[in-house]
C-alpha atoms as a PDB file:
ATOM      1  CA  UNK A   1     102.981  41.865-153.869  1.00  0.00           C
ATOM      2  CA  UNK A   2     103.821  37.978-152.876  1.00  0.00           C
ATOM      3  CA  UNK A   3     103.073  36.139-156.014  1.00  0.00           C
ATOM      4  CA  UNK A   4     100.192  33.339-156.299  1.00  0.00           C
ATOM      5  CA  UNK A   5     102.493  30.882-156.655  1.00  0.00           C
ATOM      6  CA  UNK A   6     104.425  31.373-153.175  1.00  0.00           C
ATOM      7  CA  UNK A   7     101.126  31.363-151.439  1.00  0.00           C
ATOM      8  CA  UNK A   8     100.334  28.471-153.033  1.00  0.00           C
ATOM      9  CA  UNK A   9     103.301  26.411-152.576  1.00  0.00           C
ATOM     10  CA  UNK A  10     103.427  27.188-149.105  1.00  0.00           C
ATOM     11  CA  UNK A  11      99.494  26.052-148.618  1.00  0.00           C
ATOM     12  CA  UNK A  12     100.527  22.590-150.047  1.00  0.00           C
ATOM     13  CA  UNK A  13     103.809  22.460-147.802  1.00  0.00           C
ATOM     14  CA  UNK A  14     101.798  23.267-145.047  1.00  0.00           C
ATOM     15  CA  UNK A  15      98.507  20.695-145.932  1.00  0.00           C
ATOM     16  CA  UNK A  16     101.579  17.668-146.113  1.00  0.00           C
ATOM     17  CA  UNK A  17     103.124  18.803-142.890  1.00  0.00           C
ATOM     18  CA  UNK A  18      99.522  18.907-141.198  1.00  0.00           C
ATOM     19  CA  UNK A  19      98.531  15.449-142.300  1.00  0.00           C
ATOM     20  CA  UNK A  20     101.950  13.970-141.468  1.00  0.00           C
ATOM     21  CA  UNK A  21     101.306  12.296-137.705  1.00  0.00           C
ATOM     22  CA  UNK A  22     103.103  13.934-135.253  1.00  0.00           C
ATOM     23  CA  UNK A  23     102.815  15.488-131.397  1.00  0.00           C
ATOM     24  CA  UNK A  24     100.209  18.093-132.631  1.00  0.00           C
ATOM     25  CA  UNK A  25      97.977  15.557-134.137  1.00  0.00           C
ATOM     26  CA  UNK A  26      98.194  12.848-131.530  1.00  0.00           C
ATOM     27  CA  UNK A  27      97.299  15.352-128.622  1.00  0.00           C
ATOM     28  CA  UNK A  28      94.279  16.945-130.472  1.00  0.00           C
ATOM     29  CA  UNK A  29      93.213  13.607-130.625  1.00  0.00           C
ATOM     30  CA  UNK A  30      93.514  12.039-127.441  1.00  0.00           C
ATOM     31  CA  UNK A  31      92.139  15.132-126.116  1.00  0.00           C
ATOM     32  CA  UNK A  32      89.202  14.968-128.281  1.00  0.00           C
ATOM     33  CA  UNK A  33      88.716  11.239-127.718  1.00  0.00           C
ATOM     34  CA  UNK A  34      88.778  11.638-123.924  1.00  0.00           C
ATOM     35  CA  UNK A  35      87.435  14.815-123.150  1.00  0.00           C
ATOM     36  CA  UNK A  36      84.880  15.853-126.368  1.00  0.00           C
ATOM     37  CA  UNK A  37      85.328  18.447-128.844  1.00  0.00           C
ATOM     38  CA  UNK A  38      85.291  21.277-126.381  1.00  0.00           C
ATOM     39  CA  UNK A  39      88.496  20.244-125.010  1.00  0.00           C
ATOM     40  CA  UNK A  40      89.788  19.516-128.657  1.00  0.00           C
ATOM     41  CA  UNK A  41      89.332  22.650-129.637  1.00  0.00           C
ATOM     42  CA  UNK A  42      91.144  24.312-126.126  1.00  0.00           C
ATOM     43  CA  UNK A  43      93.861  22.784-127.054  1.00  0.00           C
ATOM     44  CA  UNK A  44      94.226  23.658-130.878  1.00  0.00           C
ATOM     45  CA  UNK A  45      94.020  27.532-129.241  1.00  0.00           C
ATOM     46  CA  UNK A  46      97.085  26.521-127.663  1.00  0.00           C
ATOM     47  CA  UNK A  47      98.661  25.231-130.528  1.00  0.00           C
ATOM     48  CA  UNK A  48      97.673  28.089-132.740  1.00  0.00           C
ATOM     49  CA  UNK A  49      99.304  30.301-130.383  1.00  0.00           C
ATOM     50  CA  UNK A  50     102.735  28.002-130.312  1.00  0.00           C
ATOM     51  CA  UNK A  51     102.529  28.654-134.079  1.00  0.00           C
ATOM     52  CA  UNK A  52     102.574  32.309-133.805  1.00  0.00           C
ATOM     53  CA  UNK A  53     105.153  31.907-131.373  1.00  0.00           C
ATOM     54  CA  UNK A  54     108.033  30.570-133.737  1.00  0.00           C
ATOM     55  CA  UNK A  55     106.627  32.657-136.508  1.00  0.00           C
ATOM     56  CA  UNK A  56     107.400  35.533-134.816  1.00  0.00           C
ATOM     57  CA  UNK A  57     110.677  34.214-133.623  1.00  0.00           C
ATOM     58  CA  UNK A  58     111.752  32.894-136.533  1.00  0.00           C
ATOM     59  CA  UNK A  59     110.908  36.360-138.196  1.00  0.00           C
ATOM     60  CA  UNK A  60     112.629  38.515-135.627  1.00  0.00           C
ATOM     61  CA  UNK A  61     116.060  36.655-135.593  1.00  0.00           C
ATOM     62  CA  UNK A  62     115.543  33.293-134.271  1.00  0.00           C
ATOM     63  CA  UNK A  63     117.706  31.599-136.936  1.00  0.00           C
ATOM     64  CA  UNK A  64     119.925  34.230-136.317  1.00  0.00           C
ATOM     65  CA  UNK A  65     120.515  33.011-132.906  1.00  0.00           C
ATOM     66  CA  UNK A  66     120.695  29.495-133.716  1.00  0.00           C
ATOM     67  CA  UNK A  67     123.529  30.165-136.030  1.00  0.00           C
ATOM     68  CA  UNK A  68     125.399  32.407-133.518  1.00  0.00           C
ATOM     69  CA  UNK A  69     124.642  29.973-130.562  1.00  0.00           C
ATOM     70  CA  UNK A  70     124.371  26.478-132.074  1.00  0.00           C
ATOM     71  CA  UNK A  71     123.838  24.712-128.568  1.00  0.00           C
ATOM     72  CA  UNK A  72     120.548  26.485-128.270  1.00  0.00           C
ATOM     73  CA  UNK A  73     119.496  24.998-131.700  1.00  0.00           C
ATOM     74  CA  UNK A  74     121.400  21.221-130.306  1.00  0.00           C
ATOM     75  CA  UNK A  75     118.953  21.595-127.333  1.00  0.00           C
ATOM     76  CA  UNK A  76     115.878  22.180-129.088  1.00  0.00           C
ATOM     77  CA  UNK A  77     116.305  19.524-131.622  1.00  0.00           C
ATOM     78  CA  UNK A  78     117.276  17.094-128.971  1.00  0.00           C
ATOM     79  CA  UNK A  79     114.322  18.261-126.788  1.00  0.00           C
ATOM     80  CA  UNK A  80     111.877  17.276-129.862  1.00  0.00           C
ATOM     81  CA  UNK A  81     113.433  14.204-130.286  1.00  0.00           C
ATOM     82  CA  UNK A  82     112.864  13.054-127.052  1.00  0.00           C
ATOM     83  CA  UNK A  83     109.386  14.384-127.146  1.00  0.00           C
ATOM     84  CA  UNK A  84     108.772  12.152-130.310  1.00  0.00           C
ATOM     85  CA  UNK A  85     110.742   9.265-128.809  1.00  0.00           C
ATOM     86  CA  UNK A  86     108.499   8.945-125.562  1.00  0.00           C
ATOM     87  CA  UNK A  87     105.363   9.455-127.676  1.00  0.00           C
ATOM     88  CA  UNK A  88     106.900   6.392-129.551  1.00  0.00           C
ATOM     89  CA  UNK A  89     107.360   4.510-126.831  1.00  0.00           C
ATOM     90  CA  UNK A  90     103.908   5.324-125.063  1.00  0.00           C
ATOM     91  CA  UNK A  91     102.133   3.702-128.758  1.00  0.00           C
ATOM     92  CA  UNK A  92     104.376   0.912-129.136  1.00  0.00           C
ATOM     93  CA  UNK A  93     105.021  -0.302-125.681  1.00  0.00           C
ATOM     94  CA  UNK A  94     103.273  -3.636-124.278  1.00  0.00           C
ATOM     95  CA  UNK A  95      99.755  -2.312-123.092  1.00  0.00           C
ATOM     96  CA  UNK A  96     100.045   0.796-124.841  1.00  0.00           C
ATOM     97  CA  UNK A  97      96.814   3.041-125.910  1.00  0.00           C
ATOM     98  CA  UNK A  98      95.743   4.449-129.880  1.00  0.00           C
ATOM     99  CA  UNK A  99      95.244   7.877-129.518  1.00  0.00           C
ATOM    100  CA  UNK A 100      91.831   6.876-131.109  1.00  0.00           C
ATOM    101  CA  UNK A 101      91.231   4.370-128.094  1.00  0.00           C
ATOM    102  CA  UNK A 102      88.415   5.834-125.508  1.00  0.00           C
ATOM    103  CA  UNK A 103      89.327   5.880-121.815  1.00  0.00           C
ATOM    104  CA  UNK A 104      88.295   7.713-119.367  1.00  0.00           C
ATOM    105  CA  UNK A 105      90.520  10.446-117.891  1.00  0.00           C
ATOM    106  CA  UNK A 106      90.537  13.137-114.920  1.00  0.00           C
ATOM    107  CA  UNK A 107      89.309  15.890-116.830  1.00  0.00           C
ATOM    108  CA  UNK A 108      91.737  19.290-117.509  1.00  0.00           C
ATOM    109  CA  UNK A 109      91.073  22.142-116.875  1.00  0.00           C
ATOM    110  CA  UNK A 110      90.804  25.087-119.673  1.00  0.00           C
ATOM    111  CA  UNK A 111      94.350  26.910-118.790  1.00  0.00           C
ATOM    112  CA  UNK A 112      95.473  22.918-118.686  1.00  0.00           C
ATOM    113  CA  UNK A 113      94.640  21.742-122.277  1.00  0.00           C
ATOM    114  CA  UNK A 114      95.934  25.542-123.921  1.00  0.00           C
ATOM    115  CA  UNK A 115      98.870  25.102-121.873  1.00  0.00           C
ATOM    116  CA  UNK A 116      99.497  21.840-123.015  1.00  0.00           C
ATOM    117  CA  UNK A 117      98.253  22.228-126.747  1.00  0.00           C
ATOM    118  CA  UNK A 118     100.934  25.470-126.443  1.00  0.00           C
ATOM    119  CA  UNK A 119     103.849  23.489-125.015  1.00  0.00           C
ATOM    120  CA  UNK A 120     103.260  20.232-127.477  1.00  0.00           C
ATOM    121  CA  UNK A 121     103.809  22.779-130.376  1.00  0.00           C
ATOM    122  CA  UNK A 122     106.824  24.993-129.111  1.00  0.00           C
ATOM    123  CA  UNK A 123     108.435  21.202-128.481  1.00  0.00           C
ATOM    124  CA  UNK A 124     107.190  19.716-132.167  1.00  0.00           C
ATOM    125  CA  UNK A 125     110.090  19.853-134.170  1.00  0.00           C
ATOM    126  CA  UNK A 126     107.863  20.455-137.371  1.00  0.00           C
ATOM    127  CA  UNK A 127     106.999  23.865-136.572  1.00  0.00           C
ATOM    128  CA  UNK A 128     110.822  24.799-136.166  1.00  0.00           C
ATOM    129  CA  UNK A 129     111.212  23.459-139.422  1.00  0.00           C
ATOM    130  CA  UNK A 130     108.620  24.919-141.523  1.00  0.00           C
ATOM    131  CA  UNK A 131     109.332  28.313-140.506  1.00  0.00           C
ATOM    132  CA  UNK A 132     113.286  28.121-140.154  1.00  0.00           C
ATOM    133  CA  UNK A 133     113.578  26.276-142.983  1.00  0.00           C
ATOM    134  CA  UNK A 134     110.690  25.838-145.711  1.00  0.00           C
ATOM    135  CA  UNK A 135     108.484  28.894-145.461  1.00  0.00           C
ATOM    136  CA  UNK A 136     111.575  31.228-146.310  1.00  0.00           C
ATOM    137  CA  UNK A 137     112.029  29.648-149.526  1.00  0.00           C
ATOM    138  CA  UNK A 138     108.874  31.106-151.040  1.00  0.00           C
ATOM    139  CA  UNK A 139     109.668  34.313-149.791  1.00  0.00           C
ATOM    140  CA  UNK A 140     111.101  36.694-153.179  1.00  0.00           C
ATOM    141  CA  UNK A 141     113.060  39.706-152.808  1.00  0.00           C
ATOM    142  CA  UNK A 142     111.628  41.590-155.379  1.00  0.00           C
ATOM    143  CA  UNK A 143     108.101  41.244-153.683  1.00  0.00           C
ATOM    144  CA  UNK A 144     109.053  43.430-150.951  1.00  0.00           C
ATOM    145  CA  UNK A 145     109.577  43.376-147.457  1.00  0.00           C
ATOM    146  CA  UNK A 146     110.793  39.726-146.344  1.00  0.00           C
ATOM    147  CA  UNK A 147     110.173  39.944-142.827  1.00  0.00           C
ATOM    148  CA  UNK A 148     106.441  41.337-143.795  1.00  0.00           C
ATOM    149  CA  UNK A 149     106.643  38.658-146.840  1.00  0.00           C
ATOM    150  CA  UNK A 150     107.495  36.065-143.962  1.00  0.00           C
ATOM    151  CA  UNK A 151     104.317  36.586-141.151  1.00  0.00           C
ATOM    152  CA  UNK A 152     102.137  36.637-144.433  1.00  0.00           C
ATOM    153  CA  UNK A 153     103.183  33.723-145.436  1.00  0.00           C
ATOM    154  CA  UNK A 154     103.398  32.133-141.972  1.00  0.00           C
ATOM    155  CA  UNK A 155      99.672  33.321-141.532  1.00  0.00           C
ATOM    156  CA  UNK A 156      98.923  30.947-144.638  1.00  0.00           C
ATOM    157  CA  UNK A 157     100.235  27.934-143.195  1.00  0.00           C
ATOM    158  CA  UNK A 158      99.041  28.608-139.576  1.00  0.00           C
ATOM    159  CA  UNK A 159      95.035  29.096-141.262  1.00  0.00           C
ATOM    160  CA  UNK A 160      95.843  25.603-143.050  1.00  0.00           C
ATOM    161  CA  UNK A 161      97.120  24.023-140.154  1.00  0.00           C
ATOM    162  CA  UNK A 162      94.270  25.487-138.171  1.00  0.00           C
ATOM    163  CA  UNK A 163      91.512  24.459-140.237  1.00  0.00           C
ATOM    164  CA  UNK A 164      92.807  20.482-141.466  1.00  0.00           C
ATOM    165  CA  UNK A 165      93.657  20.426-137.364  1.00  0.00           C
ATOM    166  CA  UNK A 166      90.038  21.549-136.423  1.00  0.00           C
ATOM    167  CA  UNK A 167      88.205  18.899-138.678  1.00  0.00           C
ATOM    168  CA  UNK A 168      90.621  16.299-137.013  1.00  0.00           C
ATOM    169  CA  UNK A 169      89.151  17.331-133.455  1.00  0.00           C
ATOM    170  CA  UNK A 170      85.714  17.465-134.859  1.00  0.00           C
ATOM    171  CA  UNK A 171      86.119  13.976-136.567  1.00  0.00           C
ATOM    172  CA  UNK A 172      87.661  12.157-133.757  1.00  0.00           C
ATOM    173  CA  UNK A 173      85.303  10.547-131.983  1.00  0.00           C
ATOM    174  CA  UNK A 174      83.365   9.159-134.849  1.00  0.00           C
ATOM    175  CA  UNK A 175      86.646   7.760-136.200  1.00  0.00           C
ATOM    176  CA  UNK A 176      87.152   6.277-132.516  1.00  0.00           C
ATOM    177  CA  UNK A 177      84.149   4.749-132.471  1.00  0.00           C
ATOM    178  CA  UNK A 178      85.007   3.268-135.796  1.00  0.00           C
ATOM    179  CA  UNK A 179      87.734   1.493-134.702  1.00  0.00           C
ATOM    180  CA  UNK A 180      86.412   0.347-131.433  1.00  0.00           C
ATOM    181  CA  UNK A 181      84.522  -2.046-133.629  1.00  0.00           C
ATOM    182  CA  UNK A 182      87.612  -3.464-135.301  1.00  0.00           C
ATOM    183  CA  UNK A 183      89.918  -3.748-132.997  1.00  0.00           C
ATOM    184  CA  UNK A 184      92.826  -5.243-135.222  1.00  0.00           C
ATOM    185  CA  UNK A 185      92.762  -1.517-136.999  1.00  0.00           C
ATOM    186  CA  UNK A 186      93.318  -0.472-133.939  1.00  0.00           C
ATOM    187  CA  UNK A 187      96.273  -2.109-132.978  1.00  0.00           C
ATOM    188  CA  UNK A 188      97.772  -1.387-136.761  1.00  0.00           C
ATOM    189  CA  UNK A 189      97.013   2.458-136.196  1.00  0.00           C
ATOM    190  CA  UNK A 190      99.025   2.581-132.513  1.00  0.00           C
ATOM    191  CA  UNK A 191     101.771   0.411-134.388  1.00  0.00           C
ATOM    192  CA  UNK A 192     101.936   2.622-137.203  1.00  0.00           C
ATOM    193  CA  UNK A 193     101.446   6.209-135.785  1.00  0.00           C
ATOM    194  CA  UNK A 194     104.205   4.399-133.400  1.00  0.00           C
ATOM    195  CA  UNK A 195     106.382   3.403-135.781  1.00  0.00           C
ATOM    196  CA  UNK A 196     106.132   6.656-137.927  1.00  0.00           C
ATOM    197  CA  UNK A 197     107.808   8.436-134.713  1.00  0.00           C
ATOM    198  CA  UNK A 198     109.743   6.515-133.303  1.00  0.00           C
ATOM    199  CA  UNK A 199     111.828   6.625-136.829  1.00  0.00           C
ATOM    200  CA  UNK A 200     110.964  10.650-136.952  1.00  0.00           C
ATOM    201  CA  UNK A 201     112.845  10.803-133.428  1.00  0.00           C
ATOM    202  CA  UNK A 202     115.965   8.923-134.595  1.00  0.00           C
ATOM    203  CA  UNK A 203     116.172  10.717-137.494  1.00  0.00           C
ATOM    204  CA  UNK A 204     115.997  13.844-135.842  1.00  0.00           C
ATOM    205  CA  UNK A 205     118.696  13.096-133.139  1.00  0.00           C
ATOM    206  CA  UNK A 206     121.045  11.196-135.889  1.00  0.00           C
ATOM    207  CA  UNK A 207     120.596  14.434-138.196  1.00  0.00           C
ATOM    208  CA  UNK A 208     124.047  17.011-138.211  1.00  0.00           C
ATOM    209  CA  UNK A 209     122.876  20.004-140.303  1.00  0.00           C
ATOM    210  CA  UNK A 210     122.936  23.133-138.465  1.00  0.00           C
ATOM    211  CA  UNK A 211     121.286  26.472-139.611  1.00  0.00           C
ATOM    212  CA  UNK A 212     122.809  28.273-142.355  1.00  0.00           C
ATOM    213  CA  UNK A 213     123.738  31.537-142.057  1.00  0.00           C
ATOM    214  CA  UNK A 214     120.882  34.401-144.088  1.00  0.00           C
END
């Protein structure tokens, strides 16, 4: 039986990891902004399934493989960073757009925005944390299976993420059409959400820990 307290812990790990900006957030967003709610919502079904992606790799032997192969974990990390480096550079550059700016865009198709929502999660260097690294520590021995204890757990955080990501595509455009009236927020939200990760992305490329092994 997986104690209160574990499921707890991991709802408020995963409620500050949701709410810290990052690749999920800004595409749900822009999406959102640019293409309604419908779209929004396409592309959290692509995210959800990213989630279930690395929970079932990371249950299954995915740290594992990182320790035995530590180039594959060097790529991935490096891959996020860049990820969260261009995002960076797309908020911060001269001319550059708030994801809470309305434009218009070519709309995507369906397959398009889960395919994207999908690939900005398997590439968000969160989700490899949380489920490599944070989720196992709530996980007890004594409460029975740990592979079982870990896609319970993980199904806790991917219901939080789900739901706090789902009123952020619902609440988008009235937000953008908050700040389209004050257009100095605006510019202070691209330079901050900019700011936030572009230092994410260094930190991320500058960091030397490796997986440990079980």
């Amino acid at each position: 039986m997986i104690a209160t307290s574990s499921i707890l812990g991991v709802c408020a790990v995963a409620l500050g990891m949701v709410l810290t900006p990052g690749p999920n957030m800004m595409y749900l967003v822009s999406r959102s902004i640019t293409q309604g709610r419908r779209a929004g919502v396409m592309s959290l079904g692509g995210v959800a399934v990213g989630f279930l992606a690395y929970l079932t790799a990371a249950n299954l032997g995915l740290s594992a493989l990182f320790v035995a192969v530590p180039d594959v974990y060097l790529a991935v990390k490096l891959a996020g960073a860049g990820y969260l480096g261009w995002l960076a550079w797309k908020a911060l550059r001269p001319g550059g757009t708030s994801v809470f700016e309305t434009r218009q865009l070519t709309p995507d198709s369906p397959r398009r925005l889960f395919g994207m929502g999908l690939m900005t999660n398997l590439l968000n260097p969160k989700a490899a944390v949380m489920y490599l690294s944070l989720i196992p520590q709530f996980e007890r021995p004594a409460a029975g299976h740990l592979v079982l204890q870990g896609f319970v757990l993980g199904g806790v955080q991917i219901v939080v993420s789900l739901l706090v990501n789902l009123a952020i595509v619902l609440a988008a455009g009235t937000i953008a059409v908050f700040l389209a009236r004050r257009p100095v927020w605006l510019r202070t939200q691209r330079y901050l959400m900019g700011t936030v990760l572009g230092a994410l992305a260094i930190k991320l490329a500058s960091d030397h820990a490796r997986p440990a092994p079980a």
